[in-house]
PDB file of N, CA and C in Angstrom:
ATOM      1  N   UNK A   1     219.507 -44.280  99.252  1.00  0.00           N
ATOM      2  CA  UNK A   1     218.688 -43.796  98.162  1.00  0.00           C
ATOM      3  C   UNK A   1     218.486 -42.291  98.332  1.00  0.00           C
ATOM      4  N   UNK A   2     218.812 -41.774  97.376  1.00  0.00           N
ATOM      5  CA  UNK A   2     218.667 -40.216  97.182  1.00  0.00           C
ATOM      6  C   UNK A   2     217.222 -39.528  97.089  1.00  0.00           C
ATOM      7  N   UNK A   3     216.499 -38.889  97.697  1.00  0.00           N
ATOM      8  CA  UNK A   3     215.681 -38.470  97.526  1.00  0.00           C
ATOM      9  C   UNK A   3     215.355 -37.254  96.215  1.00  0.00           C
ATOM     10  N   UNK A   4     214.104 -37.288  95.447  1.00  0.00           N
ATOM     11  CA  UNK A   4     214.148 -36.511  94.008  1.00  0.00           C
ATOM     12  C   UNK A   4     213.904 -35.149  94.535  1.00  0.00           C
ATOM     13  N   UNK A   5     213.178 -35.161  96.011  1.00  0.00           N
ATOM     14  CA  UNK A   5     213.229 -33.791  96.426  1.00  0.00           C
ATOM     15  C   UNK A   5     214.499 -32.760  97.433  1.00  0.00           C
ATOM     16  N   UNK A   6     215.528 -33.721  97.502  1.00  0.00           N
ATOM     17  CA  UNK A   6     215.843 -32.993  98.191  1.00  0.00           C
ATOM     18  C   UNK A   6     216.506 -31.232  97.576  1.00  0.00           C
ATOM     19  N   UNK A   7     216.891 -31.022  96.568  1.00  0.00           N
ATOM     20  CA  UNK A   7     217.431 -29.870  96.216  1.00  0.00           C
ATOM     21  C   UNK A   7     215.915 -28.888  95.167  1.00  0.00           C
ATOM     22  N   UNK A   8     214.846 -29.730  95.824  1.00  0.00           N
ATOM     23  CA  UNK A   8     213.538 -29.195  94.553  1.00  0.00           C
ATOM     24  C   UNK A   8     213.304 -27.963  95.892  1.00  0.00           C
ATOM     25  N   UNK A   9     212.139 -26.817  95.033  1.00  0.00           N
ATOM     26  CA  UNK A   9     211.745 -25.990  95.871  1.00  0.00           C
ATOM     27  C   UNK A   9     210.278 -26.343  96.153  1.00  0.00           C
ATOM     28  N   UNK A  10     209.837 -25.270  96.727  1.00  0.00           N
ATOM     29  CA  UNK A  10     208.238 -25.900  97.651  1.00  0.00           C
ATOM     30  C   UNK A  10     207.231 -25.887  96.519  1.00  0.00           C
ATOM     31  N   UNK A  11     207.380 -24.963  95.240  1.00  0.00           N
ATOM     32  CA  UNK A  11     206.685 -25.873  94.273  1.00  0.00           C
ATOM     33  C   UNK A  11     207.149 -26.712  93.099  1.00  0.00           C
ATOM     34  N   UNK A  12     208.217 -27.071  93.450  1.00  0.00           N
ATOM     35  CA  UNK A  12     208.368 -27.911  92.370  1.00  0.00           C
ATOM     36  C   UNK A  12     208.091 -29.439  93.025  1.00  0.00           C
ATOM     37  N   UNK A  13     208.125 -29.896  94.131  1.00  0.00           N
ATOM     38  CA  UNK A  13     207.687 -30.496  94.955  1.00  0.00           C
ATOM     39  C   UNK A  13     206.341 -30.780  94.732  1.00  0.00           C
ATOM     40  N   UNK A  14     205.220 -29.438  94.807  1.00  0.00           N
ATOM     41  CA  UNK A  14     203.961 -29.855  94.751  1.00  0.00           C
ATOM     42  C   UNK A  14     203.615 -30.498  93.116  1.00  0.00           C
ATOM     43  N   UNK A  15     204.181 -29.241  92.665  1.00  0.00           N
ATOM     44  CA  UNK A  15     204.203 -29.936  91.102  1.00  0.00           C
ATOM     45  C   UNK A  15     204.307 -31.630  90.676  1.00  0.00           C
ATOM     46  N   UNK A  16     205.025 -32.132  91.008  1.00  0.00           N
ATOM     47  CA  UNK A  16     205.779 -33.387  91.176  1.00  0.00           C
ATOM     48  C   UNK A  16     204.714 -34.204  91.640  1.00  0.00           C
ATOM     49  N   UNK A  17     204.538 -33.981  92.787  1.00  0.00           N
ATOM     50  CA  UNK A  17     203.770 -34.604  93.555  1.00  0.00           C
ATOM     51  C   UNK A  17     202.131 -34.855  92.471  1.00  0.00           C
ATOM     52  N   UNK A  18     201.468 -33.767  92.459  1.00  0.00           N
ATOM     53  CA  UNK A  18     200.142 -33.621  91.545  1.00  0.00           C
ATOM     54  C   UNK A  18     200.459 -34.333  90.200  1.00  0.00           C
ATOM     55  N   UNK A  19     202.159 -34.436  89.686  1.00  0.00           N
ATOM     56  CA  UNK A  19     201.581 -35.093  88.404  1.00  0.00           C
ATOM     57  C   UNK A  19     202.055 -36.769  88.522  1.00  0.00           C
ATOM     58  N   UNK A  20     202.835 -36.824  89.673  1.00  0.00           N
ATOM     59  CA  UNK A  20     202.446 -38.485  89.710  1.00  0.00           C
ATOM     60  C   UNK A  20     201.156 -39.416  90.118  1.00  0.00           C
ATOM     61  N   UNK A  21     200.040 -38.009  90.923  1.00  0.00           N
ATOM     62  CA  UNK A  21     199.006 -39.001  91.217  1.00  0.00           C
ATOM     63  C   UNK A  21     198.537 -38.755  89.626  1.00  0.00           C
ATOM     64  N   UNK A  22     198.473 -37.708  88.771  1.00  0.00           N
ATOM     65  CA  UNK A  22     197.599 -37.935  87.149  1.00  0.00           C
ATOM     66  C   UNK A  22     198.142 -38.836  86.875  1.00  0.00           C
ATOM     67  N   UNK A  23     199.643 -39.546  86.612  1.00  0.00           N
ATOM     68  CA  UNK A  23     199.955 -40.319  85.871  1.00  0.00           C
ATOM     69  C   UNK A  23     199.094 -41.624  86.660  1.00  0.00           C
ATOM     70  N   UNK A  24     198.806 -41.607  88.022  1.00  0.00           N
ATOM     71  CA  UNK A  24     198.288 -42.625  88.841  1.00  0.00           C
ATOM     72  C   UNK A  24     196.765 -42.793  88.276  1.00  0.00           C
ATOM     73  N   UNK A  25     196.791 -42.110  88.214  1.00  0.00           N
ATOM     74  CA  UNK A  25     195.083 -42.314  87.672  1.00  0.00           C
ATOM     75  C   UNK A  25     194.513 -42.427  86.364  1.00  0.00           C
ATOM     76  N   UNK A  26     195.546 -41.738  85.356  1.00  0.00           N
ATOM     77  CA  UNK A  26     196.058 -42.554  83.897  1.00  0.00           C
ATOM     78  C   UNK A  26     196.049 -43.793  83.641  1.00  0.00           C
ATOM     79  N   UNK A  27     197.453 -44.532  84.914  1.00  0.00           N
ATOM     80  CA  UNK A  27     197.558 -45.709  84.739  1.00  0.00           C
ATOM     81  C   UNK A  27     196.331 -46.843  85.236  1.00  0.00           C
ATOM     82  N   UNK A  28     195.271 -46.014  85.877  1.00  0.00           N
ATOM     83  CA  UNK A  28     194.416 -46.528  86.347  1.00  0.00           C
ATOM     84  C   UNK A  28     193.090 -46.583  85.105  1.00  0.00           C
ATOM     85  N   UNK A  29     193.120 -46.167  84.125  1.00  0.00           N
ATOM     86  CA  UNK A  29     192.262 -45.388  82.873  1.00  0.00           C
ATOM     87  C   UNK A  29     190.888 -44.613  83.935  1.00  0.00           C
ATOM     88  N   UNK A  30     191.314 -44.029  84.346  1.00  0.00           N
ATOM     89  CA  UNK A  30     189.838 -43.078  84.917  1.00  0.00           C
ATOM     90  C   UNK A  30     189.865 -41.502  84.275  1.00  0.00           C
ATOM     91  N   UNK A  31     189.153 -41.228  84.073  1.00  0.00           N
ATOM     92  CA  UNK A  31     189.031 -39.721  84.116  1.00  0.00           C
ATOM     93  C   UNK A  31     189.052 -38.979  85.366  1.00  0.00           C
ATOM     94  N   UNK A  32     189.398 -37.383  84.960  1.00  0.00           N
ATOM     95  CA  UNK A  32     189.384 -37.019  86.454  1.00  0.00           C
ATOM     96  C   UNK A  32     188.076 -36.730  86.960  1.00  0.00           C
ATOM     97  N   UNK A  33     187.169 -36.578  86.465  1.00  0.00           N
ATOM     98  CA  UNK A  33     185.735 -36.576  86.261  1.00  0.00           C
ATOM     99  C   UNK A  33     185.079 -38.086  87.736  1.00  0.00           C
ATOM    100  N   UNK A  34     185.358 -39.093  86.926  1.00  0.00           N
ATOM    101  CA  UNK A  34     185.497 -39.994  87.684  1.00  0.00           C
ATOM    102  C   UNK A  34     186.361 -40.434  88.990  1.00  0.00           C
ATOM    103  N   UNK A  35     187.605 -40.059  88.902  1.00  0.00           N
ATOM    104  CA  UNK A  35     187.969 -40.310  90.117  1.00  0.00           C
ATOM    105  C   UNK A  35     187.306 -38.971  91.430  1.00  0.00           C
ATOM    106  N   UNK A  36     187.375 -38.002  90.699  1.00  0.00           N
ATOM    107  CA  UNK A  36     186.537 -36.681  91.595  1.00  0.00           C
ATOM    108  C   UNK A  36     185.219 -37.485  92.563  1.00  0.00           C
ATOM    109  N   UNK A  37     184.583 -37.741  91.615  1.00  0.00           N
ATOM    110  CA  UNK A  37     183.238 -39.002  91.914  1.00  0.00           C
ATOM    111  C   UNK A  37     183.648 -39.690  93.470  1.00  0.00           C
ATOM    112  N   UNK A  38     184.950 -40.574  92.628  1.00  0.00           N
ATOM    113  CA  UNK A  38     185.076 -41.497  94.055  1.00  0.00           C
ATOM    114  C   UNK A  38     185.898 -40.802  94.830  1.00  0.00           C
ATOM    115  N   UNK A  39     186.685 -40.121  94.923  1.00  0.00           N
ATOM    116  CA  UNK A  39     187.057 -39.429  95.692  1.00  0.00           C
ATOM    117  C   UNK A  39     186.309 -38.498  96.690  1.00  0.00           C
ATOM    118  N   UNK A  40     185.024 -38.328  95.819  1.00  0.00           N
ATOM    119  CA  UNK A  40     184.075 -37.251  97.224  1.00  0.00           C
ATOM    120  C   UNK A  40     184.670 -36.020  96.621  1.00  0.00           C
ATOM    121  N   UNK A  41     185.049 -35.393  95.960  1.00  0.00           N
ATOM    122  CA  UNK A  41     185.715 -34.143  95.086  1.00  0.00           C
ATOM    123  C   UNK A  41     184.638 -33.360  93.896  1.00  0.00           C
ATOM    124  N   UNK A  42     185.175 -31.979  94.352  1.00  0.00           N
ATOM    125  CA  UNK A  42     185.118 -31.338  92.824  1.00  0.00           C
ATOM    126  C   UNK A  42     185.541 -31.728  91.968  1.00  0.00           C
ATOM    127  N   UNK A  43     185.850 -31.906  90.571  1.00  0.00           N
ATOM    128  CA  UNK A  43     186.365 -31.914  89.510  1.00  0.00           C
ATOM    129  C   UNK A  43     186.918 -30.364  89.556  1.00  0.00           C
ATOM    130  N   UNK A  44     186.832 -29.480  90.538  1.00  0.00           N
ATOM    131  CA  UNK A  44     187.737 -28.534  89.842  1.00  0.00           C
ATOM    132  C   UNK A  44     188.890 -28.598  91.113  1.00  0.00           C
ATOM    133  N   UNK A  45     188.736 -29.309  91.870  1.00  0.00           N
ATOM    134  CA  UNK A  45     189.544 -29.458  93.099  1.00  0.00           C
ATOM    135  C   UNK A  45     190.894 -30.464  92.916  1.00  0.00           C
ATOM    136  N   UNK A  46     190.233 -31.450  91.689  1.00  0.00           N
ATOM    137  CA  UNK A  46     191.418 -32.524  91.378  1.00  0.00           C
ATOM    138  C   UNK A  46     191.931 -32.077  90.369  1.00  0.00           C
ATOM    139  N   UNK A  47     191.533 -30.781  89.628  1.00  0.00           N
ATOM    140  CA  UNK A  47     192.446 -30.377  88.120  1.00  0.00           C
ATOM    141  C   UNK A  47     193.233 -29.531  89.230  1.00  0.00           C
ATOM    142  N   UNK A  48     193.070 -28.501  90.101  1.00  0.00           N
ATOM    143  CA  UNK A  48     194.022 -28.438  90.840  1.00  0.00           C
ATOM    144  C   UNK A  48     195.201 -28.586  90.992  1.00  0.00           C
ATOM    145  N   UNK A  49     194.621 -29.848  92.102  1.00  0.00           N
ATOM    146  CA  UNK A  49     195.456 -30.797  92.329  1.00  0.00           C
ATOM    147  C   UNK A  49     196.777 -31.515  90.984  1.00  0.00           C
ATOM    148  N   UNK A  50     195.885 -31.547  90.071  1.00  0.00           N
ATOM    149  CA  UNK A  50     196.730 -32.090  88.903  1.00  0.00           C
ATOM    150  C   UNK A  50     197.827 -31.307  88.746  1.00  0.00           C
ATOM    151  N   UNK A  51     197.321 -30.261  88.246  1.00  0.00           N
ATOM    152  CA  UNK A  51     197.734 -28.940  87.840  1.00  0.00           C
ATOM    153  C   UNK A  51     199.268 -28.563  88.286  1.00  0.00           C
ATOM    154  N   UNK A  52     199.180 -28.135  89.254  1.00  0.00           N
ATOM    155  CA  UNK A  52     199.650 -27.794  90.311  1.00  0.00           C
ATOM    156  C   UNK A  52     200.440 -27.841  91.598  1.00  0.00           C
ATOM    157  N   UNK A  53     199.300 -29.210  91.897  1.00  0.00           N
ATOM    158  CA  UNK A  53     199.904 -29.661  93.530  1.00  0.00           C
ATOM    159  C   UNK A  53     198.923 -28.750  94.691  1.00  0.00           C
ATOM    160  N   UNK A  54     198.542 -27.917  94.366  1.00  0.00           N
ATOM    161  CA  UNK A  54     197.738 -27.431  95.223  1.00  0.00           C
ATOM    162  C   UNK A  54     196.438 -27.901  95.915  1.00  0.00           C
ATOM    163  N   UNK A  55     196.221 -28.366  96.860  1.00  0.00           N
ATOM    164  CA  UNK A  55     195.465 -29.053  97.800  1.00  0.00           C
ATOM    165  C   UNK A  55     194.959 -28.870  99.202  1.00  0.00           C
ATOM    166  N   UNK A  56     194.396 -29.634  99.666  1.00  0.00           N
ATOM    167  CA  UNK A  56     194.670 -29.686 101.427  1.00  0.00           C
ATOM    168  C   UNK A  56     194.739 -30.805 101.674  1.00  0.00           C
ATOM    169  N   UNK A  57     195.174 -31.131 102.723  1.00  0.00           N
ATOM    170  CA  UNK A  57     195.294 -32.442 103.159  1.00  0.00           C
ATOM    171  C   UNK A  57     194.446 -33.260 102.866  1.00  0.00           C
ATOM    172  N   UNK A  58     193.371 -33.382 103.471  1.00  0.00           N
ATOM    173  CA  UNK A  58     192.125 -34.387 103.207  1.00  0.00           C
ATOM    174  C   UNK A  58     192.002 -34.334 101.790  1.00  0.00           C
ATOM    175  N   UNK A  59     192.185 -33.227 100.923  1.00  0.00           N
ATOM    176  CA  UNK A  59     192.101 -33.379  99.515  1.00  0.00           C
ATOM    177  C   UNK A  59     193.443 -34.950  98.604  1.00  0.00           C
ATOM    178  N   UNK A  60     194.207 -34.239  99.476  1.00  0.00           N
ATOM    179  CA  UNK A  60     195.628 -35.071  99.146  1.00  0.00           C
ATOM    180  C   UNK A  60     195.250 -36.705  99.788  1.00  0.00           C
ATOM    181  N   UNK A  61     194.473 -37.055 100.780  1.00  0.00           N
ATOM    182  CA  UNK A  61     193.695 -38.303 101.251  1.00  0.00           C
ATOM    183  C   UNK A  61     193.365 -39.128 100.192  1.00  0.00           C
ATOM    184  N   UNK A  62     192.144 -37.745 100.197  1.00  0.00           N
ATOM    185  CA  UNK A  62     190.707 -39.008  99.580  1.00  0.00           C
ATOM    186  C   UNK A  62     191.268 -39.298  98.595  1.00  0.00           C
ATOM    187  N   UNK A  63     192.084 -38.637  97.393  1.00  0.00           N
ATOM    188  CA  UNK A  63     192.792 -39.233  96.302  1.00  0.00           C
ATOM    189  C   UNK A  63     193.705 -40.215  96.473  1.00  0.00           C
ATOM    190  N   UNK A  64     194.384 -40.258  97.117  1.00  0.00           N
ATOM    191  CA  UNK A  64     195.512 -41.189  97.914  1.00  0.00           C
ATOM    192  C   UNK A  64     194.407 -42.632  97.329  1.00  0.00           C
ATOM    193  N   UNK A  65     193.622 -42.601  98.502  1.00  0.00           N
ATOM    194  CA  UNK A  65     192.644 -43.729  98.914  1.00  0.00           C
ATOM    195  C   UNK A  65     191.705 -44.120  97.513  1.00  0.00           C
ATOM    196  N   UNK A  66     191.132 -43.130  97.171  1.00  0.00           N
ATOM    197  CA  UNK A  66     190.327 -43.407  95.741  1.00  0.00           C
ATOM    198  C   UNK A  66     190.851 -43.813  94.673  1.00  0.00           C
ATOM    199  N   UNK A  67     192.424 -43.885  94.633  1.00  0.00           N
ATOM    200  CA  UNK A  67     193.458 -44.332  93.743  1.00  0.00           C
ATOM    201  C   UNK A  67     193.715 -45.985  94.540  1.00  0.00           C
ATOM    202  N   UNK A  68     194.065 -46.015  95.673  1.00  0.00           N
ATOM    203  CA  UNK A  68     194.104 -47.694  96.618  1.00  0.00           C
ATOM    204  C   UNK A  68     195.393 -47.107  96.772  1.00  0.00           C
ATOM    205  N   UNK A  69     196.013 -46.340  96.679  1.00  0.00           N
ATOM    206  CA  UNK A  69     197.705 -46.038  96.628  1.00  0.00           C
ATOM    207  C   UNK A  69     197.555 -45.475  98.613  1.00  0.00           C
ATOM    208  N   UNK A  70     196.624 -45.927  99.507  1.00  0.00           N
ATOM    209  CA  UNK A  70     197.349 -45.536 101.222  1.00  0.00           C
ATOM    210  C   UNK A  70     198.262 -46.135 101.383  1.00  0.00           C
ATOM    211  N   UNK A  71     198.824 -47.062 100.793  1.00  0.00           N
ATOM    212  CA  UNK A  71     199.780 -47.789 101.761  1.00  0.00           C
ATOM    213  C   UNK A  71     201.456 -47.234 101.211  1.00  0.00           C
ATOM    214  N   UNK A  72     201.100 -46.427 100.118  1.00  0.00           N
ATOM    215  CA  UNK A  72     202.042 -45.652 100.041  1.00  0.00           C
ATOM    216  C   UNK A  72     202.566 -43.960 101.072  1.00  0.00           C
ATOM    217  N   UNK A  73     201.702 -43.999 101.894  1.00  0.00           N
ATOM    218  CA  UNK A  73     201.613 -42.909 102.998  1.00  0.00           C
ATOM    219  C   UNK A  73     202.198 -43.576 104.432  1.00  0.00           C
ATOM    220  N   UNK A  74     202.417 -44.950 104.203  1.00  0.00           N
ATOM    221  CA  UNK A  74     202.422 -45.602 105.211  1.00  0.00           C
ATOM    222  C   UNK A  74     204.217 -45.397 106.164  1.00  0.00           C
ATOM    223  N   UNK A  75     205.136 -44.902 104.807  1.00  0.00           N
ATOM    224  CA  UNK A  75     206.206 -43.942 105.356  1.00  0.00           C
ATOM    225  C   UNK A  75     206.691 -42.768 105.626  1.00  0.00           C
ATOM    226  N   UNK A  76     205.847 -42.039 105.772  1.00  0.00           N
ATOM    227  CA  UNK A  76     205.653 -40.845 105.326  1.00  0.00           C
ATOM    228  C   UNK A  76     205.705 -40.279 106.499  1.00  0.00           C
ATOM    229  N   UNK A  77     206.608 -39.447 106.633  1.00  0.00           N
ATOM    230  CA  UNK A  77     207.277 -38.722 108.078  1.00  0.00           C
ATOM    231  C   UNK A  77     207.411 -40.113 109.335  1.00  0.00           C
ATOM    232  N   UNK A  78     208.016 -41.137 109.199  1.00  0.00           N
ATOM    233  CA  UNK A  78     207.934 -42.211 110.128  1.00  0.00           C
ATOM    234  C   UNK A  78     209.560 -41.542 110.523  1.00  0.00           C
ATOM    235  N   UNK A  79     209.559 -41.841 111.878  1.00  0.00           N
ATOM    236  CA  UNK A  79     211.210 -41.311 112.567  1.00  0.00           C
ATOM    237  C   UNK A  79     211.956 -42.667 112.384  1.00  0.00           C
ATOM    238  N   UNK A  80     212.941 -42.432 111.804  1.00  0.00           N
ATOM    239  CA  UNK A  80     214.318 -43.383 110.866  1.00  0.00           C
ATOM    240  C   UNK A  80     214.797 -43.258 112.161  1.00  0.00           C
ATOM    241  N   UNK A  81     215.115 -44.744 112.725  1.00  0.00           N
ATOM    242  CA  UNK A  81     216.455 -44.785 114.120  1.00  0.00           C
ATOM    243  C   UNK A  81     217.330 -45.465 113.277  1.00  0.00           C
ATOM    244  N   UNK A  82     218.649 -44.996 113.645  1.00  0.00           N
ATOM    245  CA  UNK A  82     219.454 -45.338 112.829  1.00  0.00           C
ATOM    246  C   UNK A  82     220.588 -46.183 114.093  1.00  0.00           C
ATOM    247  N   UNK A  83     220.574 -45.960 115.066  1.00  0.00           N
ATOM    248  CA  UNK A  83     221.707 -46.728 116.430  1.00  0.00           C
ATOM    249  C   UNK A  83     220.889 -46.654 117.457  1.00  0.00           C
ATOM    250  N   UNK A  84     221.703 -47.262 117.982  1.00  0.00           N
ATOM    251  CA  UNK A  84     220.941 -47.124 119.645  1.00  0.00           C
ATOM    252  C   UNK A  84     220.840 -46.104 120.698  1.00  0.00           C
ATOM    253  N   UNK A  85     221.805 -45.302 119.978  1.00  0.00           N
ATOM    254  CA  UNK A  85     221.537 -44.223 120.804  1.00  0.00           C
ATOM    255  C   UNK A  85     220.853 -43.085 120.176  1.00  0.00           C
ATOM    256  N   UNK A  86     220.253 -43.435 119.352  1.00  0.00           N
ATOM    257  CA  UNK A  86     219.204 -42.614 118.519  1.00  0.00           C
ATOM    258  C   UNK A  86     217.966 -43.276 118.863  1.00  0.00           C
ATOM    259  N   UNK A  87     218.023 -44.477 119.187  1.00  0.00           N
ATOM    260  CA  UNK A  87     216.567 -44.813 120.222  1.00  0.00           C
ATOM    261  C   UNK A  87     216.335 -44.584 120.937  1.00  0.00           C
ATOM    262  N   UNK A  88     217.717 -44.578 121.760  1.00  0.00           N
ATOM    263  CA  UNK A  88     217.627 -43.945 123.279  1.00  0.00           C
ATOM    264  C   UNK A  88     217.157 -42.702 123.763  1.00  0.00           C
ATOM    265  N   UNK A  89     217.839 -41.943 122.709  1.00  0.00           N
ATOM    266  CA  UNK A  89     217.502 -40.391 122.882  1.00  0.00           C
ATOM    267  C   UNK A  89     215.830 -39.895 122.144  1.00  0.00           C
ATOM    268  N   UNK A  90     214.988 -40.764 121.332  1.00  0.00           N
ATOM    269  CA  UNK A  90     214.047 -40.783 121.193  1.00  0.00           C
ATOM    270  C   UNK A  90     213.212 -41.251 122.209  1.00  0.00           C
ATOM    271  N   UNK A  91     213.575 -42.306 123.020  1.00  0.00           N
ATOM    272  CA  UNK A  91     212.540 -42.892 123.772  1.00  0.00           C
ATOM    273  C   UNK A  91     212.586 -41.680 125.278  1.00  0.00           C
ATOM    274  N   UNK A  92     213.702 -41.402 125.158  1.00  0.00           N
ATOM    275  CA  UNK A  92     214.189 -40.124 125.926  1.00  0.00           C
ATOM    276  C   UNK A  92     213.098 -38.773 125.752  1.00  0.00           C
ATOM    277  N   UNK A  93     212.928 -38.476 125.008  1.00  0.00           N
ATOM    278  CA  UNK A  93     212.464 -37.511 123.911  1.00  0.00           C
ATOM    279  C   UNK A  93     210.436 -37.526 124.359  1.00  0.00           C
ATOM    280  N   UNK A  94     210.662 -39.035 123.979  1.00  0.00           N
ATOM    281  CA  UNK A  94     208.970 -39.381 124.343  1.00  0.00           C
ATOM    282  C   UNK A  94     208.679 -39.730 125.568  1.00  0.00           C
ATOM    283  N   UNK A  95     209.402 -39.751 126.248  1.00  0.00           N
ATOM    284  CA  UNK A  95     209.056 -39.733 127.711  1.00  0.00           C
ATOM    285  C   UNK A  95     208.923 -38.539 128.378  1.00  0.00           C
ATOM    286  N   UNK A  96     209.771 -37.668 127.553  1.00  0.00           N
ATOM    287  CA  UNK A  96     209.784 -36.466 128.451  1.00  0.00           C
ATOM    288  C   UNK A  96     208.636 -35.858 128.590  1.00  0.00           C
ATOM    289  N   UNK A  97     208.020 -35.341 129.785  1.00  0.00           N
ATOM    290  CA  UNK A  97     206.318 -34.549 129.695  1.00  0.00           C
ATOM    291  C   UNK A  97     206.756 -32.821 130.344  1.00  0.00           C
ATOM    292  N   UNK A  98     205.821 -32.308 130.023  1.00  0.00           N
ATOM    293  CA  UNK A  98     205.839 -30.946 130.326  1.00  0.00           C
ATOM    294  C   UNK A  98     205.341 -30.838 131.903  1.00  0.00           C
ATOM    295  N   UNK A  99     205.949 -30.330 132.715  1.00  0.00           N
ATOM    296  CA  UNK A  99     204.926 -30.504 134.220  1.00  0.00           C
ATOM    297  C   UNK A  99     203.373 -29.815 133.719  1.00  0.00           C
ATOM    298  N   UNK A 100     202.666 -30.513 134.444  1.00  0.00           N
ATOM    299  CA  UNK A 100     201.761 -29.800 134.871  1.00  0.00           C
ATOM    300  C   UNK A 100     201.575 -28.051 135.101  1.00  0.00           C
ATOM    301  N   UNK A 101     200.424 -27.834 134.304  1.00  0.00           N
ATOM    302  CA  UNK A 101     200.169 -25.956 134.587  1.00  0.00           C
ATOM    303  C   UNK A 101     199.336 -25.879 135.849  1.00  0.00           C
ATOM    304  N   UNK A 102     200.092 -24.933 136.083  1.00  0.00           N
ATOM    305  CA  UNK A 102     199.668 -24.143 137.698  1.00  0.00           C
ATOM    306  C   UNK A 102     198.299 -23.352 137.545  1.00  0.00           C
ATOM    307  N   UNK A 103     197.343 -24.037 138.545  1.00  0.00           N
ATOM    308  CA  UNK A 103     196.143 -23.573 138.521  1.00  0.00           C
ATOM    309  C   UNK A 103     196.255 -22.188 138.611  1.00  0.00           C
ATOM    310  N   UNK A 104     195.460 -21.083 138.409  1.00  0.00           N
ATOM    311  CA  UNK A 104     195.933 -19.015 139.080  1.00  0.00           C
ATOM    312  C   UNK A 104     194.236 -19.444 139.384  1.00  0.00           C
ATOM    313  N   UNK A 105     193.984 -18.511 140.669  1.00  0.00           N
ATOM    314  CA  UNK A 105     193.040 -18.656 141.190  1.00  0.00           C
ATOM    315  C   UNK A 105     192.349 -16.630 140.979  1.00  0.00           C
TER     316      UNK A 105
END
């Protein structure tokens, strides 16, 4: 499956992003007024958001959640192993530790 972002730029991306949660909350009949409410938000923080795409994280959350749509976050940067030696070299990867820093007295 092809991803819709891969050849988009960093705002057309956000863009994208901000107007599928409006259509999300459309399809939900809320105002943004109201979802702001349950979200714990400004109303000028989710026109934003609409707008735009412009956010912060926790902004990009509580909407997530105030919509019920978390479990759509639930893939979201997860590391794809694709063979075994792409596990290997991950479990490789996560094992590895940094020594210990040297006390200076």
């Amino acid at each position: 499956m092809e991803s819709t972002f891969n050849l988009a730029t960093f705002t057309e991306i956000l863009q994208a992003l901000g107007t599928r949660l409006r259509e999300q909350r459309l399809a939900q009949s809320l105002t943004q007024r109201e979802l702001a409410q349950m979200a714990g938000l400004s109303l000028g923080a989710l026109r934003k958001l609409e707008t735009d795409g412009q956010c912060s994280l926790e902004t990009l959350i509580r909407v997530t959640q105030a919509l019920g749509l978390q479990g759509e976050l639930d893939d979201l940067f997860v590391l794809k192993r694709q063979s075994i030696a792409q596990m290997e070299q991950a479990e490789l990867a996560r094992r590895r530790q940094r020594a210990p820093r040297r006390k200076t007295s």
